[in-house]
C-alpha atoms as a PDB file:
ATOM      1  CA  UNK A   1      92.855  60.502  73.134  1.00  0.00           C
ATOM      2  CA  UNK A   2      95.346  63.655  73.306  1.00  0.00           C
ATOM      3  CA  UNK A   3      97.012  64.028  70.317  1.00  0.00           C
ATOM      4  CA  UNK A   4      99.927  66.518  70.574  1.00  0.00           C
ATOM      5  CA  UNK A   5     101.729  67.071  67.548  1.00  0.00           C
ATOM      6  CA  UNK A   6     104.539  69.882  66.059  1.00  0.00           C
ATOM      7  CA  UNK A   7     102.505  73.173  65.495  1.00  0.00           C
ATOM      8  CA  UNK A   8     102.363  76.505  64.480  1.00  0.00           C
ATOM      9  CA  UNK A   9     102.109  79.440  67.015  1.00  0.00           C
ATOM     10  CA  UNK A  10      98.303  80.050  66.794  1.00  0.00           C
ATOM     11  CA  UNK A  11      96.092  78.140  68.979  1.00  0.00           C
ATOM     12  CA  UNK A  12      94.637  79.115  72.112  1.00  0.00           C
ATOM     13  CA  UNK A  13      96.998  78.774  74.874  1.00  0.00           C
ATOM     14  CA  UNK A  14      96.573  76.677  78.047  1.00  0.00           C
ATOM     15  CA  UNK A  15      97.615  74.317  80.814  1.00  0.00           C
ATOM     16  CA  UNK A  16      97.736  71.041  79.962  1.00  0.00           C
ATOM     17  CA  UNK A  17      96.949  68.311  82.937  1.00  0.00           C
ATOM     18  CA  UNK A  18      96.871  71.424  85.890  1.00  0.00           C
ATOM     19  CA  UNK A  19      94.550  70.368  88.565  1.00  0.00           C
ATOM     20  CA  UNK A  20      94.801  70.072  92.428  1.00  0.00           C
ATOM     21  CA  UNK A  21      97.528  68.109  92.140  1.00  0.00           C
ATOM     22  CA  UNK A  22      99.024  68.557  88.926  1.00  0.00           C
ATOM     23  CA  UNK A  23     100.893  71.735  88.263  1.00  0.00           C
ATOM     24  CA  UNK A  24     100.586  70.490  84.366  1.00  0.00           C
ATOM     25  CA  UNK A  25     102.424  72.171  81.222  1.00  0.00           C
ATOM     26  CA  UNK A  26     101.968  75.181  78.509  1.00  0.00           C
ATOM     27  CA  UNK A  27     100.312  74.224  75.372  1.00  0.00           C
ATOM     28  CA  UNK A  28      97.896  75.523  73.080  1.00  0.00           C
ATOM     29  CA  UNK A  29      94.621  73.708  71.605  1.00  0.00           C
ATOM     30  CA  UNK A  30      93.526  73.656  67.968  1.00  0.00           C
ATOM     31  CA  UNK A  31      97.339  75.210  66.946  1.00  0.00           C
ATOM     32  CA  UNK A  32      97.582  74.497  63.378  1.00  0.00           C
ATOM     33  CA  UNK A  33      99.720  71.337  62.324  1.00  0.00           C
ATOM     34  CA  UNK A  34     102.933  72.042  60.719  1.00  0.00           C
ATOM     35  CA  UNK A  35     102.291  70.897  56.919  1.00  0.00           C
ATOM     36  CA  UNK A  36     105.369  68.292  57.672  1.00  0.00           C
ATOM     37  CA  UNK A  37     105.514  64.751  57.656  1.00  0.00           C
ATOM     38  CA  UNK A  38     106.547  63.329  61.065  1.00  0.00           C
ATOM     39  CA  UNK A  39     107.011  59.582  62.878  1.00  0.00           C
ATOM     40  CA  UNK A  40     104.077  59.516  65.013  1.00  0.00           C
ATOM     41  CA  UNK A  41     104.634  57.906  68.384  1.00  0.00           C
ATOM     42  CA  UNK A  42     101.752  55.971  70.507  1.00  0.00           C
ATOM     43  CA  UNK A  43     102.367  56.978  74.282  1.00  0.00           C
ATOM     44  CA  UNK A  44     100.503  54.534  76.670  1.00  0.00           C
ATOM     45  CA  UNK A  45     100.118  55.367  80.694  1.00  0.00           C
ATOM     46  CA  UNK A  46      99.945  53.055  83.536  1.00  0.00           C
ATOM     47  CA  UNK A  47      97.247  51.269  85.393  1.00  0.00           C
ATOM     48  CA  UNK A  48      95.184  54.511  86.877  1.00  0.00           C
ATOM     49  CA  UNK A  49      96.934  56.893  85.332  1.00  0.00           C
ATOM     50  CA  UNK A  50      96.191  59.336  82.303  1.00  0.00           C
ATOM     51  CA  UNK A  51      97.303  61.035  78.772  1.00  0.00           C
ATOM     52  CA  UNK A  52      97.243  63.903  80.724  1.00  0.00           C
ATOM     53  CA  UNK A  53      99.774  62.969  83.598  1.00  0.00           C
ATOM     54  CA  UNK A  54     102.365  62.356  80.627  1.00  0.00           C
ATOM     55  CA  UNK A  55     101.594  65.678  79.150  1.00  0.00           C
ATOM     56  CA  UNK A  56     105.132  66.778  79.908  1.00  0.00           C
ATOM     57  CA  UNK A  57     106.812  64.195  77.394  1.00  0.00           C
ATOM     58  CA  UNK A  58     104.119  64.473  74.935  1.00  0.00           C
ATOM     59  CA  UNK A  59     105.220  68.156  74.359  1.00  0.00           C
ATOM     60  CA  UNK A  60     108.385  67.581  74.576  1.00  0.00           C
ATOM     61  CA  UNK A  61     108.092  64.991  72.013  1.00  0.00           C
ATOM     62  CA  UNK A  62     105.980  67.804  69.668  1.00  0.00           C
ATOM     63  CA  UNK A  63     108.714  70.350  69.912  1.00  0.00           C
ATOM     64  CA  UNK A  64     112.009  67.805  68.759  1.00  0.00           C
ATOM     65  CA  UNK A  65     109.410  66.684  65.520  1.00  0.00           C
ATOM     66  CA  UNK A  66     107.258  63.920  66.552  1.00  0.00           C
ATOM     67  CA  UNK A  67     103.414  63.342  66.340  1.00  0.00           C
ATOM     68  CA  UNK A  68     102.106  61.622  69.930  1.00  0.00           C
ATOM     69  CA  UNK A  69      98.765  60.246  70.549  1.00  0.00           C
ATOM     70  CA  UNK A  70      98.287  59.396  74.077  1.00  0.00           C
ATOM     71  CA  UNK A  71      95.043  57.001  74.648  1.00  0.00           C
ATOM     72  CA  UNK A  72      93.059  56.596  78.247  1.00  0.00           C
ATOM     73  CA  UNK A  73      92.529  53.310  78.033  1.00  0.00           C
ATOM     74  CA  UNK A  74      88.757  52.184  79.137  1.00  0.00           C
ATOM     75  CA  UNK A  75      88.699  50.968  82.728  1.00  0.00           C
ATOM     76  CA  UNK A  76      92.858  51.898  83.659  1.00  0.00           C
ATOM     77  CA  UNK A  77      92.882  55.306  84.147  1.00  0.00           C
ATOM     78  CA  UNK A  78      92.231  57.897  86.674  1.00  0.00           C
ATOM     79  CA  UNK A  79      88.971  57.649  88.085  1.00  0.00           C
ATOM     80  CA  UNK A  80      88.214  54.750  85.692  1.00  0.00           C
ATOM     81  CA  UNK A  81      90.696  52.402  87.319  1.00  0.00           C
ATOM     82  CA  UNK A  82      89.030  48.398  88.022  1.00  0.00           C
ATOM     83  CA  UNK A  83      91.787  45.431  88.413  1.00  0.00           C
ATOM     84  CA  UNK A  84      89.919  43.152  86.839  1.00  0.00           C
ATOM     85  CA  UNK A  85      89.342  45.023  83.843  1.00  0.00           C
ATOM     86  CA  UNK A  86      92.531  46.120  83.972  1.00  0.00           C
ATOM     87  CA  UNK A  87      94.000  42.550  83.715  1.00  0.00           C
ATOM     88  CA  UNK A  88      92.671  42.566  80.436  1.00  0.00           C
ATOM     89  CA  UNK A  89      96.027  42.836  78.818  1.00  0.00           C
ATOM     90  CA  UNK A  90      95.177  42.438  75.755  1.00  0.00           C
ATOM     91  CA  UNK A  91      92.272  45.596  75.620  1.00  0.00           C
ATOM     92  CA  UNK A  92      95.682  47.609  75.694  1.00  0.00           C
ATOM     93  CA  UNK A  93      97.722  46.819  72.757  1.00  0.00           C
ATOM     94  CA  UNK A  94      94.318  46.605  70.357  1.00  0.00           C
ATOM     95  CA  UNK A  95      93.876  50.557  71.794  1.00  0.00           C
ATOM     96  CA  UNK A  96      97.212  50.575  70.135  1.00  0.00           C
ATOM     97  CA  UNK A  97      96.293  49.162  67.009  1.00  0.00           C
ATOM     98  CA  UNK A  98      93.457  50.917  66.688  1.00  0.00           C
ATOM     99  CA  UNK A  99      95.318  54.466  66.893  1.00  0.00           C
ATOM    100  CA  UNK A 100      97.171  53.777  64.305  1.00  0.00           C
ATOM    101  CA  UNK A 101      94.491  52.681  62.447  1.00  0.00           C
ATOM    102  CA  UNK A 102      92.675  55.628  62.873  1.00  0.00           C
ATOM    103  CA  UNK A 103      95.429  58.359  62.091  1.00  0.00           C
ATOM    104  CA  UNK A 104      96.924  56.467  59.233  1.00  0.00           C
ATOM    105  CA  UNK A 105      93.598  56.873  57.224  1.00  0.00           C
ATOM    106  CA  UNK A 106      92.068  60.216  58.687  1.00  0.00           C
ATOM    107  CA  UNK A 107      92.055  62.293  55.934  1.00  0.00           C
ATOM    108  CA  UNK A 108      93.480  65.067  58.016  1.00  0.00           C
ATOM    109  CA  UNK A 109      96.130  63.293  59.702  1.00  0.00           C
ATOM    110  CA  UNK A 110      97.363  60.594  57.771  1.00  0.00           C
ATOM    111  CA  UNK A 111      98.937  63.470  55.293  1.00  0.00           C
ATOM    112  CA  UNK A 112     100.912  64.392  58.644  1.00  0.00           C
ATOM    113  CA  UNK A 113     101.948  61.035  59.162  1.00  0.00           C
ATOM    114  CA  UNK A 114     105.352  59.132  58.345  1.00  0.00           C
ATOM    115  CA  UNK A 115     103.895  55.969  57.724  1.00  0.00           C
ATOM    116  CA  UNK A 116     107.173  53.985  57.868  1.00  0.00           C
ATOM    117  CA  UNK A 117     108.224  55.927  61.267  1.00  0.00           C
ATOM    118  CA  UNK A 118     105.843  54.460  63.691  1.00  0.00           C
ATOM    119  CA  UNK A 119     106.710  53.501  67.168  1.00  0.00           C
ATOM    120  CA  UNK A 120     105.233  53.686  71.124  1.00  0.00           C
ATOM    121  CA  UNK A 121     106.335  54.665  74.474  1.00  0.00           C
ATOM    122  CA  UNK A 122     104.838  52.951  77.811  1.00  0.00           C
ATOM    123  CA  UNK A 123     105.015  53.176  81.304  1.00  0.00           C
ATOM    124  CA  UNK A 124     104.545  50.558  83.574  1.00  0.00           C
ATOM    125  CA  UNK A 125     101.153  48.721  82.725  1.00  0.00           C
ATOM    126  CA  UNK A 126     101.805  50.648  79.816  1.00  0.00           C
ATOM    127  CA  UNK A 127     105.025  49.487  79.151  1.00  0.00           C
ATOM    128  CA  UNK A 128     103.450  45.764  79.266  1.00  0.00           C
ATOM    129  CA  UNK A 129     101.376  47.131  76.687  1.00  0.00           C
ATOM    130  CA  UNK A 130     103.421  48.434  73.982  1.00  0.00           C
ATOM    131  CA  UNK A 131     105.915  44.937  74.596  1.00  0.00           C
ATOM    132  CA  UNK A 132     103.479  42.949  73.873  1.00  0.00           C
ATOM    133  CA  UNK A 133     102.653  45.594  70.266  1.00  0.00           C
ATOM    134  CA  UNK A 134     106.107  44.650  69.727  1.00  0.00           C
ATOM    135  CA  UNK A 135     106.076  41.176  69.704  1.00  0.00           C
ATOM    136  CA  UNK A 136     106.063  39.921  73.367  1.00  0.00           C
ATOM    137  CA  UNK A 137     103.717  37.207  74.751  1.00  0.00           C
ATOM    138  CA  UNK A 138     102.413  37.120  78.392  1.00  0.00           C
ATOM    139  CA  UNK A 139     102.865  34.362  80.487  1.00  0.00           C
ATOM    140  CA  UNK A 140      99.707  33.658  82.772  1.00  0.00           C
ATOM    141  CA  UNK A 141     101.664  30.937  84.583  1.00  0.00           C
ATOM    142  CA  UNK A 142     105.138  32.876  85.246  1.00  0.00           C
ATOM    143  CA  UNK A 143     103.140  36.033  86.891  1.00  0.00           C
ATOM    144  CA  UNK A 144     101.277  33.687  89.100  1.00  0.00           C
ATOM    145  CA  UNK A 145     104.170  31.962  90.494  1.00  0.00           C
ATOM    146  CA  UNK A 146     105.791  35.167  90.708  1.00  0.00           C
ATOM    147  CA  UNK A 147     102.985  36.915  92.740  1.00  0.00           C
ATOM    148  CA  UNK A 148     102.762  33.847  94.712  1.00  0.00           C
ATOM    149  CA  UNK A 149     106.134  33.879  95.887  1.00  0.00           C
ATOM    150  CA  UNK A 150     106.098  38.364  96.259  1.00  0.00           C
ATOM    151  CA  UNK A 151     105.087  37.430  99.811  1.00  0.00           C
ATOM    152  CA  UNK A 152     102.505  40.286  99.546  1.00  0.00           C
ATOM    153  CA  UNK A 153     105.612  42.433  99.231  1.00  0.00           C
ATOM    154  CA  UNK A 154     104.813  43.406  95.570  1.00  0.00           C
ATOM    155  CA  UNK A 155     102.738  46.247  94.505  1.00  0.00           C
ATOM    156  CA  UNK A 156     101.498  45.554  91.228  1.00  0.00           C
ATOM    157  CA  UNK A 157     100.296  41.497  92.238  1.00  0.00           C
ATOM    158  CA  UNK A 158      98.396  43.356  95.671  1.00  0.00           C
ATOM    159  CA  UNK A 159      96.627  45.855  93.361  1.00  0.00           C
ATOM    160  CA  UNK A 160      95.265  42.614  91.259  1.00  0.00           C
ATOM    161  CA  UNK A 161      94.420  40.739  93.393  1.00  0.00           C
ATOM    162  CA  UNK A 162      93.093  42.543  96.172  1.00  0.00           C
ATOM    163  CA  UNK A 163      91.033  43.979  93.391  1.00  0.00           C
ATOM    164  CA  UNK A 164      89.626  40.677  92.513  1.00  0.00           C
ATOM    165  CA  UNK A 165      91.759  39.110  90.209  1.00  0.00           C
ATOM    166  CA  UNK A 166      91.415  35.308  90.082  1.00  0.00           C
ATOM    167  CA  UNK A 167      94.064  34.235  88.198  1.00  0.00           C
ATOM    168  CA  UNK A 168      92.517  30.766  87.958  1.00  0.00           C
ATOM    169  CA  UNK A 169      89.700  32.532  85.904  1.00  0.00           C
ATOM    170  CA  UNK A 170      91.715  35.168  83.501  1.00  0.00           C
ATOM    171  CA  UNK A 171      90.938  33.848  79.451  1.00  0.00           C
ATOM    172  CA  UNK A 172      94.303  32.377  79.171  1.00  0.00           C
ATOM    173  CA  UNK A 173      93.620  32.600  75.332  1.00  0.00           C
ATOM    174  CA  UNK A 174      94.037  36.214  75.078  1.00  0.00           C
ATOM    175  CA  UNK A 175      95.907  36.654  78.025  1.00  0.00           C
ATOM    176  CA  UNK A 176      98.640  34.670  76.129  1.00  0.00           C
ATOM    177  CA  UNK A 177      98.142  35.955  72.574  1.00  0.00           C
ATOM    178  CA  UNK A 178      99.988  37.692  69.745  1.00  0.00           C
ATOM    179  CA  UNK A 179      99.233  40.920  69.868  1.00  0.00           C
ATOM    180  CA  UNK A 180     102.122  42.428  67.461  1.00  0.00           C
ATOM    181  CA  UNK A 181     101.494  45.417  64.982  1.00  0.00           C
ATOM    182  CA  UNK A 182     104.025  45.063  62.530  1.00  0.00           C
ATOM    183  CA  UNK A 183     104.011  48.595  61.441  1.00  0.00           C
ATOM    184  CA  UNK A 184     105.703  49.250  64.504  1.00  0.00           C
ATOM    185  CA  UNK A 185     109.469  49.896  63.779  1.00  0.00           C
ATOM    186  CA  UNK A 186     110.497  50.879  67.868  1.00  0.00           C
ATOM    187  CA  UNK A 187     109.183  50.776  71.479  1.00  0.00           C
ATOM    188  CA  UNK A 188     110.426  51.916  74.730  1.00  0.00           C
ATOM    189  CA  UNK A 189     109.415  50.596  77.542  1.00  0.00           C
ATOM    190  CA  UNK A 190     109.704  52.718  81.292  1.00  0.00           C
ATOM    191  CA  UNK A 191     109.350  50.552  84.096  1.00  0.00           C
ATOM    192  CA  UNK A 192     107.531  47.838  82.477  1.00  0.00           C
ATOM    193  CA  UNK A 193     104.573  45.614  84.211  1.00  0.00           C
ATOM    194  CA  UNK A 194     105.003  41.887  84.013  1.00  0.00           C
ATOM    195  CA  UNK A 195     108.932  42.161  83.141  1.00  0.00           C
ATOM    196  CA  UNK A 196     109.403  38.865  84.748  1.00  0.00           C
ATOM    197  CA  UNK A 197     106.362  37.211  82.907  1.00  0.00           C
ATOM    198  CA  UNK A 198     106.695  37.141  79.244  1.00  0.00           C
ATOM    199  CA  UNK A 199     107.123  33.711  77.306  1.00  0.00           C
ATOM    200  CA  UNK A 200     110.625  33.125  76.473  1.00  0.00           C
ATOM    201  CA  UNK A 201     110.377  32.513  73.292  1.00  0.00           C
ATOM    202  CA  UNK A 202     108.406  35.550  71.991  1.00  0.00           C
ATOM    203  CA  UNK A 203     111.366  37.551  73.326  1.00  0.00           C
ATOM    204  CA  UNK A 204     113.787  35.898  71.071  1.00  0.00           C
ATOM    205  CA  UNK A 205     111.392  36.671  68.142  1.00  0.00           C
ATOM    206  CA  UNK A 206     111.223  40.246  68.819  1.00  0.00           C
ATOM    207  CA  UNK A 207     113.110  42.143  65.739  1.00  0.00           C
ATOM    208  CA  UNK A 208     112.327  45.815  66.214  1.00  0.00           C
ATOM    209  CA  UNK A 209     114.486  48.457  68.566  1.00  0.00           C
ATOM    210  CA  UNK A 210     113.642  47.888  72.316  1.00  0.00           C
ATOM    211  CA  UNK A 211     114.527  50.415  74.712  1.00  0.00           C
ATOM    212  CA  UNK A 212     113.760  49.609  78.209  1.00  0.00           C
ATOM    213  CA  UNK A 213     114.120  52.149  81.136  1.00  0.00           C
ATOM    214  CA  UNK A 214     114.542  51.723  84.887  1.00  0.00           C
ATOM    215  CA  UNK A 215     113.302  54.599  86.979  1.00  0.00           C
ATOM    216  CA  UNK A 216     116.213  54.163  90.056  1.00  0.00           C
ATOM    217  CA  UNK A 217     118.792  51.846  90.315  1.00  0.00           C
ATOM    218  CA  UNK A 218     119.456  49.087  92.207  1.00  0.00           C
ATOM    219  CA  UNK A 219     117.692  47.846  95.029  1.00  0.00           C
ATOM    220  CA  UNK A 220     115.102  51.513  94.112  1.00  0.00           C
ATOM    221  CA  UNK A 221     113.477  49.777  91.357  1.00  0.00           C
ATOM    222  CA  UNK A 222     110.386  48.463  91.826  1.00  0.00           C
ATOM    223  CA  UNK A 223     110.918  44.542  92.268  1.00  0.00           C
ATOM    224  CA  UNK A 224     108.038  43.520  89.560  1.00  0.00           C
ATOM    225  CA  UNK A 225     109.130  46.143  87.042  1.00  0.00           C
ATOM    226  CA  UNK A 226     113.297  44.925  86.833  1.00  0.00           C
ATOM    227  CA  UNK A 227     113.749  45.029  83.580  1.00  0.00           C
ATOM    228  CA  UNK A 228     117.777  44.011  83.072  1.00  0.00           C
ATOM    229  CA  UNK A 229     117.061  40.762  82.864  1.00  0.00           C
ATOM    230  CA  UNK A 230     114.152  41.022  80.045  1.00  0.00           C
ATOM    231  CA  UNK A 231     116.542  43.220  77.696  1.00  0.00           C
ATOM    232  CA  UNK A 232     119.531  40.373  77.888  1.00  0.00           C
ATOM    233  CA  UNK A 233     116.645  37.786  76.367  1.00  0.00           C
ATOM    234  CA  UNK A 234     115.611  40.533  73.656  1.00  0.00           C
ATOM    235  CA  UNK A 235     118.526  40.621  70.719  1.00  0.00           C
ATOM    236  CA  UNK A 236     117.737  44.246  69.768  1.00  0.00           C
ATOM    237  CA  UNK A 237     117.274  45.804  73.197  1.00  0.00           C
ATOM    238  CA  UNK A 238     118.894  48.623  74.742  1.00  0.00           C
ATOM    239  CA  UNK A 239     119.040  49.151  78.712  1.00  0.00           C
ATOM    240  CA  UNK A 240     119.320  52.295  80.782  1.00  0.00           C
ATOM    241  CA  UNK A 241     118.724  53.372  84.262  1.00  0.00           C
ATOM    242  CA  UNK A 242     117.543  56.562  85.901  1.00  0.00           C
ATOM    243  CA  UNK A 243     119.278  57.143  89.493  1.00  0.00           C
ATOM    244  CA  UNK A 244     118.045  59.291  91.816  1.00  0.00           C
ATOM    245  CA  UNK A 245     114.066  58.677  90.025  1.00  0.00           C
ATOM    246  CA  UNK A 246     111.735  56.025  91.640  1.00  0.00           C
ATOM    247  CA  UNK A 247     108.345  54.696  89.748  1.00  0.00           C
ATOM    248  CA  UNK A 248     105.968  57.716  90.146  1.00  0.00           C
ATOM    249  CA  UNK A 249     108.872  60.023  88.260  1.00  0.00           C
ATOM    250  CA  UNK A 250     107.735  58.874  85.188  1.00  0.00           C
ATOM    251  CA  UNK A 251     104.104  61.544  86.125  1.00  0.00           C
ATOM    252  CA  UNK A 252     103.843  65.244  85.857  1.00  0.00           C
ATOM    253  CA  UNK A 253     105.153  67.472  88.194  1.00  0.00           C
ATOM    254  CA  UNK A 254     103.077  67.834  91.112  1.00  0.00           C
ATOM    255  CA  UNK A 255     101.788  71.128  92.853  1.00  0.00           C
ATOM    256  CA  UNK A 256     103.268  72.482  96.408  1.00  0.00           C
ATOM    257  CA  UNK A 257     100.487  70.800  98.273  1.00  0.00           C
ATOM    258  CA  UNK A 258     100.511  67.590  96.453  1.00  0.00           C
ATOM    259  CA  UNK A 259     101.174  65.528  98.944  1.00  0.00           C
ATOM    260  CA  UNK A 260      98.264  66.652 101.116  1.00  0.00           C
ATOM    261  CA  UNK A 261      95.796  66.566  98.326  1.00  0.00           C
ATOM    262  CA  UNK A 262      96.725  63.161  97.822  1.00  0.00           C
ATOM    263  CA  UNK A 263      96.198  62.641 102.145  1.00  0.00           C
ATOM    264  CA  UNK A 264      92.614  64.082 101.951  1.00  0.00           C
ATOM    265  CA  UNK A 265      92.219  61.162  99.188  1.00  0.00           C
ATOM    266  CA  UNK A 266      93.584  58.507 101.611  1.00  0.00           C
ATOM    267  CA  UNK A 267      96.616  58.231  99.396  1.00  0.00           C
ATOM    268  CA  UNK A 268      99.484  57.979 100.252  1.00  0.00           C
ATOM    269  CA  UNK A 269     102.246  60.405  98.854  1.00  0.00           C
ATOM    270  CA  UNK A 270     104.809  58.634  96.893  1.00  0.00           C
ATOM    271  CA  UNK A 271     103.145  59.713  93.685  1.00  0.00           C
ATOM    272  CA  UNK A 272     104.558  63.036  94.790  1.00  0.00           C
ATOM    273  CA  UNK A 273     108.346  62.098  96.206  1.00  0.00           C
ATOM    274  CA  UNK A 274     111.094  61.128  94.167  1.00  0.00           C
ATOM    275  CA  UNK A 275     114.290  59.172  95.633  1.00  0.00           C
ATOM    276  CA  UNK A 276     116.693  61.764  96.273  1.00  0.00           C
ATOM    277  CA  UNK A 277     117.718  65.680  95.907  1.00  0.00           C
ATOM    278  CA  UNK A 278     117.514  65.768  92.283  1.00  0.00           C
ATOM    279  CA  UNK A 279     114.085  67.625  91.380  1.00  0.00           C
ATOM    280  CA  UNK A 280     111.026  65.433  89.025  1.00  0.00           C
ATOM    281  CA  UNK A 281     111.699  68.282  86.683  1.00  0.00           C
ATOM    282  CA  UNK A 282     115.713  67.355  85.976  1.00  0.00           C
ATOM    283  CA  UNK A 283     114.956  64.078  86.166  1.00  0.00           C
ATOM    284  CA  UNK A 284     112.137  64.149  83.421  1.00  0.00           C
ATOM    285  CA  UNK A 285     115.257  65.944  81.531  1.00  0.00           C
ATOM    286  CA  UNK A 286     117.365  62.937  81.580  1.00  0.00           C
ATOM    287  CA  UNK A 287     114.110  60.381  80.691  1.00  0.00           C
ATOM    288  CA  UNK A 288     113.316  62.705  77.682  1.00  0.00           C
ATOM    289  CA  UNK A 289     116.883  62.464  76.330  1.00  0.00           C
ATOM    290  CA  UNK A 290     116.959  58.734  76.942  1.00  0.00           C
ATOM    291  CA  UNK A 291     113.529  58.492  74.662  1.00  0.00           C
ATOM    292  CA  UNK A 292     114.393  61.119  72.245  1.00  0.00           C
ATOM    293  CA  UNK A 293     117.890  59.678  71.406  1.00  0.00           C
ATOM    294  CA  UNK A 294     116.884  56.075  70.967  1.00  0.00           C
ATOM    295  CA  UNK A 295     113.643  57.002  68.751  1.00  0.00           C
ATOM    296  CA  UNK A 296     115.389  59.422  66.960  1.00  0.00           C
ATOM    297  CA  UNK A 297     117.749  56.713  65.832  1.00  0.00           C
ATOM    298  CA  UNK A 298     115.649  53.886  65.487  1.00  0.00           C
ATOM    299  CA  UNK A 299     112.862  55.876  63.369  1.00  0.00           C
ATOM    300  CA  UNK A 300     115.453  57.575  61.429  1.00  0.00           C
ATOM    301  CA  UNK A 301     114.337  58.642  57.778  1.00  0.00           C
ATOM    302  CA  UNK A 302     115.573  55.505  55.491  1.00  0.00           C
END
């Protein structure tokens, strides 16, 4: 877990995330809490990604007064990334749970915590995660007949199931379940897995604040992450878009030579490129104020 939080301006100071291909962000570790209560926000990455990677909105986050723990979920993130573990919806919201669990009664942290201000943040597979927190139900049926008729042409059905994902042999039981954590009072969703796949009627049930964030617009989102349509079934959802951004936006800021680390990985380098002449460090500007406005409003002090 990274926990980044509003601090004082001790600490040792560092990079945080800065590898080969991360150019990463200035922090400082053990910096000594502010003796403030703040909302404390749960930030969740996506499949093969890292708390890390998201390092620039956690301390963002820290400086405009909120708390963020950031979890690497078991089996999804960098280096640790198996389909059909991560298929395991489920495994993600109970990390969620658990977090809160854990710094609402640490005797440090729980003093630090606004109880009643609690909400999440995801991003893609993460985004699937902290829906179904807030109430949403997957639909094992409507994501197979979805990547059935992607026509290969989807990313996010290819990664399952050339990983080995057999659909016919997912636990439908807890693929399907309730997985909401009432003391949840907001989410936002960024490019949310499985936006097409949710059961209808869990979506009309949902009752917090729901912000939901395209990264592009138009015909630049990623087909399996659309999420227009999901916020029009969801009564208290709010919808934005990001032009210019495309999915891998939603990372850090990657070094000069990036894309040719990624090469001599056999990647690929659209982790790297964004859609247009607006730089990943504007853009992350206009994400943060997206997030920041809606959470600061719907985890105002009541």
């Amino acid at each position: 877990m990274l926990l980044t939080y509003p601090a004082k301006s001790d600490g040792d100071a560092y990079t945080l995330g800065a590898d080969a291909l991360w150019q990463g962000v200035p922090a400082r570790r053990n910096a000594t809490p502010v003796a403030e209560k703040f909302p404390l926000v749960i930030l969740s990455h996506g499949s093969g990604g890292n708390a890390s990677a998201l390092g620039w909105l956690s301390t963002e986050l820290a400086r405009h007064g909120f708390i963020v723990a950031a979890p690497n979920h078991l089996h999804s993130t960098s280096g640790d990334s198996i389909p059909v573990e991560s298929f395991k919806l489920w495994e993600r919201p109970q990390d969620i749970s658990s977090l809160i669990d854990r710094l609402t009664s640490d005797p440090q942290w729980s003093g630090l915590v606004d109880q009643d201000r609690i909400g999440a943040i995801g991003f893609s597979l993460g985004g699937t995660s902290v829906m179904l927190s807030a109430g949403a139900r997957a639909s094992l049926d409507a994501f197979d007949e979805y990547c059935a008729g992607s026509d290969g042409k989807d990313a996010g059905c290819n990664w399952f199931q050339h990983g080995g994902v057999d659909f016919s042999k997912v636990d439908r039981e807890a693929f399907e379940g309730s997985y909401a954590d009432p003391r949840l009072k907001a989410v936002v969703a960024v490019d949310p897995g499985l936006a097409m796949a949710y059961q209808p009627e869990s979506l009309k049930t949902m009752a917090i604040p729901v912000k939901l964030i395209n990264l592009g617009d138009g015909d630049a989102i990623m087909p399996g992450v659309r999420a227009q349509t999901l916020a029009k079934a969801i009564a208290a959802a709010q919808y934005a878009a990001v032009p210019g951004a495309v999915h891998f936006t939603f990372l850090g800021v990657c070094n000069p030579d990036g894309a040719a680390v990624l090469k001599r990985y056999g990647e690929e380098d659209p982790i790297c490129t964004d859609g247009g002449d607006i730089p990943r460090e504007e853009l992350h500007k206009q994400i943060f104020f997206q997030i920041a406005a809606f959470l600061r409003k719907a985890l105002a002090e009541r």
